[in-house]
Protein backbone atom coordinates (compact mmCIF):
# COMPACT_ATOMS: atom_id res chain seq x y z
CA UNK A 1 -0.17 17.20 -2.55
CA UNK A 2 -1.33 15.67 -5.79
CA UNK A 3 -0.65 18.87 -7.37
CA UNK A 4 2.66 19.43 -5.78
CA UNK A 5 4.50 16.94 -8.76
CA UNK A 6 3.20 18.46 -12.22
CA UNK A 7 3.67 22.40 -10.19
CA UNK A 8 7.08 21.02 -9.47
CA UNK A 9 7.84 20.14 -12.96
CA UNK A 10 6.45 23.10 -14.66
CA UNK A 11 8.50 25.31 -12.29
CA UNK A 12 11.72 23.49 -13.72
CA UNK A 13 11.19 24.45 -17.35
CA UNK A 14 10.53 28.05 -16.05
CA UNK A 15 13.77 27.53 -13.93
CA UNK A 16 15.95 26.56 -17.05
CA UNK A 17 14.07 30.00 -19.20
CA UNK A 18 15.39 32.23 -16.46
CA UNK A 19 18.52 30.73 -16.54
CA UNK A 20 18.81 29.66 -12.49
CA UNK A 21 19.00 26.18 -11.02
CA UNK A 22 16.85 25.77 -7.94
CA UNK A 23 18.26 28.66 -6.19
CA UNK A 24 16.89 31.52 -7.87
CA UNK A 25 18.20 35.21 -8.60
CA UNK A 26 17.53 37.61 -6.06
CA UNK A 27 14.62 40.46 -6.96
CA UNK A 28 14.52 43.88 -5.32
CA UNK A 29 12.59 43.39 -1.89
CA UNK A 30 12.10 45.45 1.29
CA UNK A 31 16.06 45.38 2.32
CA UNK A 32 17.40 46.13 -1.24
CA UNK A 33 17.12 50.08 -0.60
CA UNK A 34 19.98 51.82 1.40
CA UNK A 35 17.40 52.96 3.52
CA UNK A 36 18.19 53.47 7.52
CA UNK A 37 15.17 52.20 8.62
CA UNK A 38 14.85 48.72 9.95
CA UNK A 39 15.59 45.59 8.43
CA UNK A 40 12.54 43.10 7.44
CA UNK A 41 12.82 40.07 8.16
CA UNK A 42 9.74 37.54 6.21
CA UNK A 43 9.46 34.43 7.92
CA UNK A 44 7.58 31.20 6.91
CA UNK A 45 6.24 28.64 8.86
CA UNK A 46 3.72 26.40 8.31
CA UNK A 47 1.12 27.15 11.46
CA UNK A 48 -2.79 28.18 11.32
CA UNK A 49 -4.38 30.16 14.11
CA UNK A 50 -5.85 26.55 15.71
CA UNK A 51 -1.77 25.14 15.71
CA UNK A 52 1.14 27.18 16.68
CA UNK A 53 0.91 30.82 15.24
CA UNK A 54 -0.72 32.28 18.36
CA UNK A 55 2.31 31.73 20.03
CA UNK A 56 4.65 32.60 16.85
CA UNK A 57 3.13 35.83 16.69
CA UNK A 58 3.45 36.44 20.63
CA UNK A 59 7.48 35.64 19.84
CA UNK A 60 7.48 38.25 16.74
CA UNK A 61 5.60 41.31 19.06
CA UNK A 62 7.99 40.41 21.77
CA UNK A 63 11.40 40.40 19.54
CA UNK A 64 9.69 43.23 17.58
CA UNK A 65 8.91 45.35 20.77
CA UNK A 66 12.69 44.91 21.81
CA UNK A 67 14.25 45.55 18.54
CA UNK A 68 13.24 48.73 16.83
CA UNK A 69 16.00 47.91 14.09
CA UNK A 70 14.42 44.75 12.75
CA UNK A 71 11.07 44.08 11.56
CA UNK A 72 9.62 39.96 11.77
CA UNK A 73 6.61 39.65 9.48
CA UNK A 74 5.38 35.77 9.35
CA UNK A 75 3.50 34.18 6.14
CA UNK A 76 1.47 31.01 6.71
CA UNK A 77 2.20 28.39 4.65
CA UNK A 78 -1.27 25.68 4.44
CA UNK A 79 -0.54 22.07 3.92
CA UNK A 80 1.91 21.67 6.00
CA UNK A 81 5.78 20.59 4.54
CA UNK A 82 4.21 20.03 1.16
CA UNK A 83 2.32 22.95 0.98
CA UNK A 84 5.39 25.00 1.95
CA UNK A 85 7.87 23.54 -0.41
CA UNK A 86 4.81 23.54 -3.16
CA UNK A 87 4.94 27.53 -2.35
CA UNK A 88 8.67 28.18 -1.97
CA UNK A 89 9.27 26.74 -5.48
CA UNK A 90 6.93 29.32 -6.75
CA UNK A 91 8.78 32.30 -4.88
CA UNK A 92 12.07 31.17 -5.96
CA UNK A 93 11.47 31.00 -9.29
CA UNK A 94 9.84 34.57 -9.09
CA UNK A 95 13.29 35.61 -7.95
CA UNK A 96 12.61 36.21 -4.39
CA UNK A 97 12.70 34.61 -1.11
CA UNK A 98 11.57 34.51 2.78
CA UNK A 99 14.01 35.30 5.07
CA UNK A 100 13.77 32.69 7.15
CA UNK A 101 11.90 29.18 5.85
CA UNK A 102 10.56 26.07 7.74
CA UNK A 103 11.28 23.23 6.61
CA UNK A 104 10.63 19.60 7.53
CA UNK A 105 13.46 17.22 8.32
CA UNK A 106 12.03 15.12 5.63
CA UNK A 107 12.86 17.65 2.98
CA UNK A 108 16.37 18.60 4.44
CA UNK A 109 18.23 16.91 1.76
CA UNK A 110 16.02 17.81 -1.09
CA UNK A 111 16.02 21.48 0.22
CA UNK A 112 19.83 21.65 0.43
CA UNK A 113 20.18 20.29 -3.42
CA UNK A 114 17.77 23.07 -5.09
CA UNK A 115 17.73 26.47 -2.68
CA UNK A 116 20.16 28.64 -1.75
CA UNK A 117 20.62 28.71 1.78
CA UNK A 118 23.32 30.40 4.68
CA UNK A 119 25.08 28.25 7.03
CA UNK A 120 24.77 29.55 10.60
CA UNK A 121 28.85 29.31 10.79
CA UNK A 122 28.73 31.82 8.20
CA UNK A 123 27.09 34.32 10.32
CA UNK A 124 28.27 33.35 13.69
CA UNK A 125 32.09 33.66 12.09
CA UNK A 126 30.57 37.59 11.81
CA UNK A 127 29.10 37.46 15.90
CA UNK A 128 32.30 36.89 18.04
CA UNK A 129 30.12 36.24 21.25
CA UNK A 130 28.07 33.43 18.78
CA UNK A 131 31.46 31.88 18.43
CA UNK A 132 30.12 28.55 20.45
CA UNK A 133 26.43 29.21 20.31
CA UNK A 134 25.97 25.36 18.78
CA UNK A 135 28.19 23.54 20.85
CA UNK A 136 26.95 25.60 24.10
CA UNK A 137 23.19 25.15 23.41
CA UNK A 138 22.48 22.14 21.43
CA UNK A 139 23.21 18.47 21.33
CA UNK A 140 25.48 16.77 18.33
CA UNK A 141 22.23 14.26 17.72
CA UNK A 142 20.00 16.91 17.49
CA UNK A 143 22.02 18.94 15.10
CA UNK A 144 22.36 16.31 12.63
CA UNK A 145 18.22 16.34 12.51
CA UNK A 146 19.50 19.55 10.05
CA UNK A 147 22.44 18.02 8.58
CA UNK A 148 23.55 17.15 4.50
CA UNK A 149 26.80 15.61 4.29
CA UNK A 150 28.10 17.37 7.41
CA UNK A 151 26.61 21.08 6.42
CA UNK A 152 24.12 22.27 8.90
CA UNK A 153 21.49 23.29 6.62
CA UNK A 154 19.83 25.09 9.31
CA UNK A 155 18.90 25.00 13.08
CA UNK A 156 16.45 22.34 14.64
CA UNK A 157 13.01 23.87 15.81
CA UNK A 158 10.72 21.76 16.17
CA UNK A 159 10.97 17.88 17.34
CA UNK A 160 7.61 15.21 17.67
CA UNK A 161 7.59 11.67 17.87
CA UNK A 162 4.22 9.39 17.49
CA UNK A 163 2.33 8.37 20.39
CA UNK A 164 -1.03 6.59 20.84
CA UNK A 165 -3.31 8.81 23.00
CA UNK A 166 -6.08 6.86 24.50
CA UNK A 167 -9.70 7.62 25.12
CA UNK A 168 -9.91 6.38 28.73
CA UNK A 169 -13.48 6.47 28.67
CA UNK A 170 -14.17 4.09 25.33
CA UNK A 171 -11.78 2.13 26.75
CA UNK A 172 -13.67 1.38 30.50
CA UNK A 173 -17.23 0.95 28.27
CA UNK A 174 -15.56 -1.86 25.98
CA UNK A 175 -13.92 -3.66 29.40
CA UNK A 176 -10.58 -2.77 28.61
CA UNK A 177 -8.09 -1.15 31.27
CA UNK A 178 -6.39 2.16 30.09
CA UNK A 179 -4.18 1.81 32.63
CA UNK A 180 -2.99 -1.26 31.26
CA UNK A 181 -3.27 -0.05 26.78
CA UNK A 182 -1.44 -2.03 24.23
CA UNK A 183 2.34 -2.20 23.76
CA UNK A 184 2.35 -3.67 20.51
CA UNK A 185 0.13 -3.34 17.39
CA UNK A 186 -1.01 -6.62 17.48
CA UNK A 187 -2.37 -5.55 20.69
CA UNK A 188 -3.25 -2.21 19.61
CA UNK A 189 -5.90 -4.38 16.95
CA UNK A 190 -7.55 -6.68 19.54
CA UNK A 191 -8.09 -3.46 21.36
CA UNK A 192 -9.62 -1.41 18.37
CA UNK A 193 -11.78 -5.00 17.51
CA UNK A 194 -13.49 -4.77 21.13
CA UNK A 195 -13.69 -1.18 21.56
CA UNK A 196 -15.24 -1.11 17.97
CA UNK A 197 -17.76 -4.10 18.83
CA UNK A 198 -18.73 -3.30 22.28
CA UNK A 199 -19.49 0.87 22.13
CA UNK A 200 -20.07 0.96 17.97
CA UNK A 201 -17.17 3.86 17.99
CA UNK A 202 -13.83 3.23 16.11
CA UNK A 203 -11.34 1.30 17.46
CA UNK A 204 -7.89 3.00 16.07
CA UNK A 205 -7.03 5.90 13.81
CA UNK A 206 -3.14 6.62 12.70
CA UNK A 207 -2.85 10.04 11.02
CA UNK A 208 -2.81 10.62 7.23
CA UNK A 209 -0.47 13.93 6.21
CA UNK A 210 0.88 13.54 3.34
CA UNK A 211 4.05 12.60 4.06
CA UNK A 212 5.83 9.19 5.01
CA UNK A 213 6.45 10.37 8.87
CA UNK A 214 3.50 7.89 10.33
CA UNK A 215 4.58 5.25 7.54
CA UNK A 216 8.12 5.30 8.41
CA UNK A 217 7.65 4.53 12.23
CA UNK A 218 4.97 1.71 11.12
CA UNK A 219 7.22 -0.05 8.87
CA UNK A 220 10.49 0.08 10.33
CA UNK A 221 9.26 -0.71 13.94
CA UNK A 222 8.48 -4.10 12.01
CA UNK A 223 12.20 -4.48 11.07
CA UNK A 224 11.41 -2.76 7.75
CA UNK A 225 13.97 -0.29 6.39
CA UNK A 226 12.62 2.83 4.36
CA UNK A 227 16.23 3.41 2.13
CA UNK A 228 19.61 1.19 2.21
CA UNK A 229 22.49 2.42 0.75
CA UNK A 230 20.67 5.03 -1.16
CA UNK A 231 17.69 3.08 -2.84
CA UNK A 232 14.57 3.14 -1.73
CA UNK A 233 13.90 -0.56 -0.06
CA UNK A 234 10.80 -0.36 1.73
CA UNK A 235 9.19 -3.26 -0.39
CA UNK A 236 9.84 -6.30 2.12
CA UNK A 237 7.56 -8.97 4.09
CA UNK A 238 8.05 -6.97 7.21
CA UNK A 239 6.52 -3.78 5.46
CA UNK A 240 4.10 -6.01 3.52
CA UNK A 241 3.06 -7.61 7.26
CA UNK A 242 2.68 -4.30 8.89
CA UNK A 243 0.83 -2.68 6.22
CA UNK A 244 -1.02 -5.61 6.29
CA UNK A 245 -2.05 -5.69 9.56
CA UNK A 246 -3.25 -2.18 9.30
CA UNK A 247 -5.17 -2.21 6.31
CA UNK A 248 -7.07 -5.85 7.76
CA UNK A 249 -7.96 -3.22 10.93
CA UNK A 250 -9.33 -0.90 7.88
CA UNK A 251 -11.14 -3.08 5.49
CA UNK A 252 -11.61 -6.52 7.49
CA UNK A 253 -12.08 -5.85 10.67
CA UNK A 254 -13.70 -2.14 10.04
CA UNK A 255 -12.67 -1.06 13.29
CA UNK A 256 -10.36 1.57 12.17
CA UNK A 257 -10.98 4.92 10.36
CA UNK A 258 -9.22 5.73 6.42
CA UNK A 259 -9.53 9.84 6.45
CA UNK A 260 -7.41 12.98 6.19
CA UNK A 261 -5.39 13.48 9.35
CA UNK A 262 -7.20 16.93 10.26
CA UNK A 263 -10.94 14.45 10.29
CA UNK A 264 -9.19 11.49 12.40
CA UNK A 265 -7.55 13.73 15.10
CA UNK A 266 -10.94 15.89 15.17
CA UNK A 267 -13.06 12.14 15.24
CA UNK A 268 -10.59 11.31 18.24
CA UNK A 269 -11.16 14.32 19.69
CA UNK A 270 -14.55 14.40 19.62
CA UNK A 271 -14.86 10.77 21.29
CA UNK A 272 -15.48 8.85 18.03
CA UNK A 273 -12.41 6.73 18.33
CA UNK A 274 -10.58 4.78 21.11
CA UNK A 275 -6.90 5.10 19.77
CA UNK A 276 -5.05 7.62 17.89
CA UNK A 277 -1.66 7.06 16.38
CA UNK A 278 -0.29 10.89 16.43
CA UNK A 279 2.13 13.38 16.67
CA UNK A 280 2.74 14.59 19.93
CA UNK A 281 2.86 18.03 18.31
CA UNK A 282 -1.05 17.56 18.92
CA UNK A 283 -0.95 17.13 22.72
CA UNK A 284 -2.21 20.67 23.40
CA UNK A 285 -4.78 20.98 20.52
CA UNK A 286 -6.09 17.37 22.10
CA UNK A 287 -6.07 18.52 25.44
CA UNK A 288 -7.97 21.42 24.79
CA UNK A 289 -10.13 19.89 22.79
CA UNK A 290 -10.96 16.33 24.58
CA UNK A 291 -14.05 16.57 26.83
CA UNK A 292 -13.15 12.64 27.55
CA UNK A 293 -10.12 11.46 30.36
CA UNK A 294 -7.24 11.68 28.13
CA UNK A 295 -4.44 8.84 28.94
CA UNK A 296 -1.62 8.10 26.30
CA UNK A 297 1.24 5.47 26.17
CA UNK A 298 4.57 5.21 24.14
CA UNK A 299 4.51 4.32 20.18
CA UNK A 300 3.71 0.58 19.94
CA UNK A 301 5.60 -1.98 18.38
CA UNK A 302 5.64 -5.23 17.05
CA UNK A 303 5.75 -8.13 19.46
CA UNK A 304 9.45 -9.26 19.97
CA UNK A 305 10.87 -6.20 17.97
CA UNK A 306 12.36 -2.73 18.41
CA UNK A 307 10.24 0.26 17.96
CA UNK A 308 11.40 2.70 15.85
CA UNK A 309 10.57 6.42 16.12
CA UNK A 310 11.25 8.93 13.59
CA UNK A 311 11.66 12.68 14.76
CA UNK A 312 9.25 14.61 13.42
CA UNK A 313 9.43 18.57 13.20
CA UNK A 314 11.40 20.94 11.72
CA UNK A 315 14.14 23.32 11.23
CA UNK A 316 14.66 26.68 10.25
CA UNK A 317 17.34 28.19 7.70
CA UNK A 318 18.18 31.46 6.86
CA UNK A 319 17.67 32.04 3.17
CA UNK A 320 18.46 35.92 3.99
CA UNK A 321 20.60 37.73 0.95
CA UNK A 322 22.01 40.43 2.16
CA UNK A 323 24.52 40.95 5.57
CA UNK A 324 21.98 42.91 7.73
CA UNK A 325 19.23 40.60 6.52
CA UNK A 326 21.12 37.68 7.85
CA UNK A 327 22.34 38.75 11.02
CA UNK A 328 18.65 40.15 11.47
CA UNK A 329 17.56 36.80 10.95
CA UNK A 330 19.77 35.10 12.95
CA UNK A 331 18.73 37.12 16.08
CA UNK A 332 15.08 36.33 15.62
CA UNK A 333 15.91 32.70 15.23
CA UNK A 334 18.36 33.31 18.94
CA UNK A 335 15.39 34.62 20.49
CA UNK A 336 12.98 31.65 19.18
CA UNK A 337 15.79 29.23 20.95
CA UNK A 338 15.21 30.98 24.34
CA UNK A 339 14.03 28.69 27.15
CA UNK A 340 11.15 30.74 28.04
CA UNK A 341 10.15 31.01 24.11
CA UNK A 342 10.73 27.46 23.25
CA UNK A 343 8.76 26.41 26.80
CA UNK A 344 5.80 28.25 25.68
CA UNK A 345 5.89 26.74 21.99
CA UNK A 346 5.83 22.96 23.66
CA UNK A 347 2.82 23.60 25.74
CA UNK A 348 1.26 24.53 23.88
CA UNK A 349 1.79 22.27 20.86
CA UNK A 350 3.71 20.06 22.24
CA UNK A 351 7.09 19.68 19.92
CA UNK A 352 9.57 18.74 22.32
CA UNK A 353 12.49 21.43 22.74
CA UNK A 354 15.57 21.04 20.75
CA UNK A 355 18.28 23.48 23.28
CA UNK A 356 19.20 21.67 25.78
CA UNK A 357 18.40 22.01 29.16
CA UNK A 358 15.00 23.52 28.66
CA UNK A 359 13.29 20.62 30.22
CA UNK A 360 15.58 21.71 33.46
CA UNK A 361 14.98 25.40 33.08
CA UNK A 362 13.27 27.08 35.89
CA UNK A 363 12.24 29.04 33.04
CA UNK A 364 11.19 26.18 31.19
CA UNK A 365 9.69 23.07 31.03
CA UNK A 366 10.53 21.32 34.23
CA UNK A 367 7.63 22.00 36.21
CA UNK A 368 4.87 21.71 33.59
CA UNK A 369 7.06 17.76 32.18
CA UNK A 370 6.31 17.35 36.22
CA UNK A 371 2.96 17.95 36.08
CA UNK A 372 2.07 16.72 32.57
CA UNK A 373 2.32 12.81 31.88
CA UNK A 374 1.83 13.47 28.20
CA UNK A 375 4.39 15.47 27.71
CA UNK A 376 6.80 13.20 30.50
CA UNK A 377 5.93 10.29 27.36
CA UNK A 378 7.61 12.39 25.00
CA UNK A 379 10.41 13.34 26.31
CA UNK A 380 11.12 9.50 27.35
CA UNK A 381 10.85 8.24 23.84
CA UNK A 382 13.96 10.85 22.86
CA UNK A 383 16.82 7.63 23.05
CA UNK A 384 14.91 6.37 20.51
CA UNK A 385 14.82 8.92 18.23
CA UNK A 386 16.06 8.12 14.74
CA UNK A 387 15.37 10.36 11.71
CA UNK A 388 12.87 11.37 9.32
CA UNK A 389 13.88 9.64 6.35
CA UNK A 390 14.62 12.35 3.69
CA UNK A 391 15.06 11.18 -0.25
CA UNK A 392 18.26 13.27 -1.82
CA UNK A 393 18.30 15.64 -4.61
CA UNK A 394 15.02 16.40 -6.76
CA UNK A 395 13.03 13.13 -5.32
CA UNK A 396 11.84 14.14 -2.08
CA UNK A 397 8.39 16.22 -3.37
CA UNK A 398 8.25 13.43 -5.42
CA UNK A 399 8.97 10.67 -3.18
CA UNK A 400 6.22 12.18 -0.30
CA UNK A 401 3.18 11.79 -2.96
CA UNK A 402 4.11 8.50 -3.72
CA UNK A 403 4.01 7.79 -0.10
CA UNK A 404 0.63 9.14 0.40
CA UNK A 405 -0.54 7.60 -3.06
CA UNK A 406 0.65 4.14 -1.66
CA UNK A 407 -1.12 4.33 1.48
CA UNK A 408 -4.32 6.05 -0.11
CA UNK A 409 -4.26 2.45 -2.46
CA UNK A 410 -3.53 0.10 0.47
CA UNK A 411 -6.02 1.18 2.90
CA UNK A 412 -8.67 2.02 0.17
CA UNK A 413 -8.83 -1.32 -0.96
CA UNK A 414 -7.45 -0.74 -4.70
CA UNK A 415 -4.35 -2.59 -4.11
CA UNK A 416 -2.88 -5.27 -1.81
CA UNK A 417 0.07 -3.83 0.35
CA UNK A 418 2.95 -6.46 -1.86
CA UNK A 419 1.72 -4.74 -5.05
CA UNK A 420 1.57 -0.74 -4.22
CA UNK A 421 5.13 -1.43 -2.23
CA UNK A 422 6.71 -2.91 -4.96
CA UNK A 423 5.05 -0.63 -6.94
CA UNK A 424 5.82 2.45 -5.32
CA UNK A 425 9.66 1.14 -4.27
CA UNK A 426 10.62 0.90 -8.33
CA UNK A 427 8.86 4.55 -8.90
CA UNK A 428 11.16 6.23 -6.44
CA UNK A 429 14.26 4.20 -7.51
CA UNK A 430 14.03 4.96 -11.09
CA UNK A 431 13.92 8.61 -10.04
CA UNK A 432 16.89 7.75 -7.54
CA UNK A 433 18.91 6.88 -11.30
């Protein structure tokens, strides 16, 4: 992520020598030929063989098997959002791109300002039986998760909100009742303070991408607000007292663990820590992993305020070029959105579903929501859902490494929360000018 800034600004001057402006000129690839054979399709994600591809690639042999006119082929993108954007840059300006890109909701905006995208209207104006595919199969809330300025930028995949799993077991060997865990994070410390004095483990972990997603839902559940009106205006006492109260759990108390978010899920999961503040795209890896009794409870709050939870995820766009490349694209993403498809993706991540009526679906998730409490959390936390702040224009690559700067100062110890707030608020505002 680090990187991702001076890439990003090296890749403009070799933008403005070609001549192209974020979108890029379009070089001879595997659908350029007038060939009859079948369309390719290249689609990006950003999931490794321990997270999500396994059951990507299951979709792609499926669709493949059942559609001897189109070809899927899927390129991992590392580093999640970042590491994506970091690599799409690249390809554009090499004058080529994926067919189909995943992008997260934080970078909608940013996405929409400097690549060239389709607008599923566009091809469903070209699919008469598509003519009310949206409407039909997907709720107005959860469209907007994909939305600039009213333009659907793409269609919702992928949708996470925090929780805080719970090591049951750490929590009976301090004395504390994991049937009764914290509501609040003031709670959520005097937990982490026993379970950290009484067993010697860590108390409380919240994950560390690089991104603002964690941050965001931290801050604002404190009555904090990330932009207003267009500026950046994070830099208040109620994100200076939440910060706060996590970096004291950090450096004070010591009862809390500063690491990349790969090593604090992997400490929770090997029974190192009592608390994790996570994704619930993690549920399955967890589960799978945990050889503790896994519990978990709603995002906390702040005592006498409204938590605020930002939908994490993703959404895919077509970035296709030519007609049959499009439509090709669009069918894969149609078969993605089936209820049987999108029920095996959130078991076994556990993303929650963005078609609705999959949690109903015989064919989907209604007996395994029944059966699965984790998962039941999730889906209850959906009203709400608010979303992923995402800076506009050139600022959101940006705007993300700040973010992780910030909190790599605050919870290090080399600055006080008021200072790197303040500090980072007038960075990203000057680039908001």
């Amino acid at each position: 992520m680090k990187k991702v800034v001076s890439l990003f600004l090296s890749l403009m001057l070799v933008f403005s020598m070609l001549g192209v402006s974020g979108c890029g000129s379009s070089k001879k690839n595997e659908n350029d030929s007038k060939s009859s054979g079948p369309v390719t399709v290249n689609f990006w994600h950003v999931y490794s063989e321990n997270f999500g591809a396994p059951v990507l690639k299951e979709a792609i042999a499926a669709f493949n098997a059942q559609h001897k006119d189109i070809v899927v082929k899927d390129t991992y993108n590392p580093n999640m959002y970042p590491g994506l954007m970091q690599n799409l840059q690249a390809e554009v300006a090499s004058g080529s791109s994926p067919s189909i890109v995943m992008i997260g909701y934080n970078y909608v905006k940013y996405f929409a300002s400097n690549f060239q995208y389709v607008e599923p209207s566009a091809i469903i104006s070209k699919i008469p039986e598509d003519k009310n595919y949206l409407s039909d199969n997907f709720l107005n809330n959860v469209l907007s998760l994909a939305q600039v300025d009213g333009k659907q930028i793409g269609l919702p995949y992928a949708i996470s909100t925090p929780m805080l799993y719970i090591n049951a077991d750490l929590f009976k060997a301090a004395g504390l009742d994991p049937n009764n865990p914290p509501t609040t994070m003031e709670e959520v410390r005097e937990a982490a303070k026993t379970i950290s004095k009484k067993t010697g483990k860590y108390g409380f972990y919240m994950q560390e991408y690089s991104d603002n997603w964690a941050v965001q839902g931290l801050l604002e559940s404190n009555g904090a607000s990330i932009m207003t009106n267009g500026k950046a205006s994070f830099a208040t006492q109620e994100a200076v007292d939440a910060y706060k109260l996590l970096s004291d759990m950090v450096l004070v108390d010591k009862s809390a663990l500063h690491i990349t978010a790969d090593e604090g899920i992997q400490s929770f999961i090997n029974g190192k820590v009592g608390m994790l503040y996570g994704t619930s795209a993690k549920i399955g890896t967890i589960q799978k992993g945990a050889q503790f009794k896994l519990t978990a409870t709603s995002a906390p709050g702040f005592k006498g305020k409204e938590v605020k939870i930002p939908a994490g995820g993703n959404f895919l766009s077509i970035m296709a070029k030519t007609e049959a490349e499009q439509k090709a694209s669009w069918e894969f993403i149609k078969f993605l959105m089936q209820p049987e498809w999108l029920a095996k993706w959130s078991k076994n991540t556990g993303y929650l579903p963005p078609r609705k009526g999959v949690a109903e679906d015989p064919n989907g998730l209604k007996s395994y929501i029944e059966s699965n409490p984790l998962m039941g959390i999730n889906f209850k936390q959906m009203a709400n859902v608010k979303s992923w702040v995402a800076f506009p224009n050139d600022v959101g690559v940006k705007a993300e490494q700040i973010f992780a700067n910030t909190r790599d100062k605050i919870l290090g110890g080399t600055d006080t929360p008021d200072k790197a707030l303040k500090s980072a608020q007038d960075q990203i505002n000057e680039l908001l000018k």
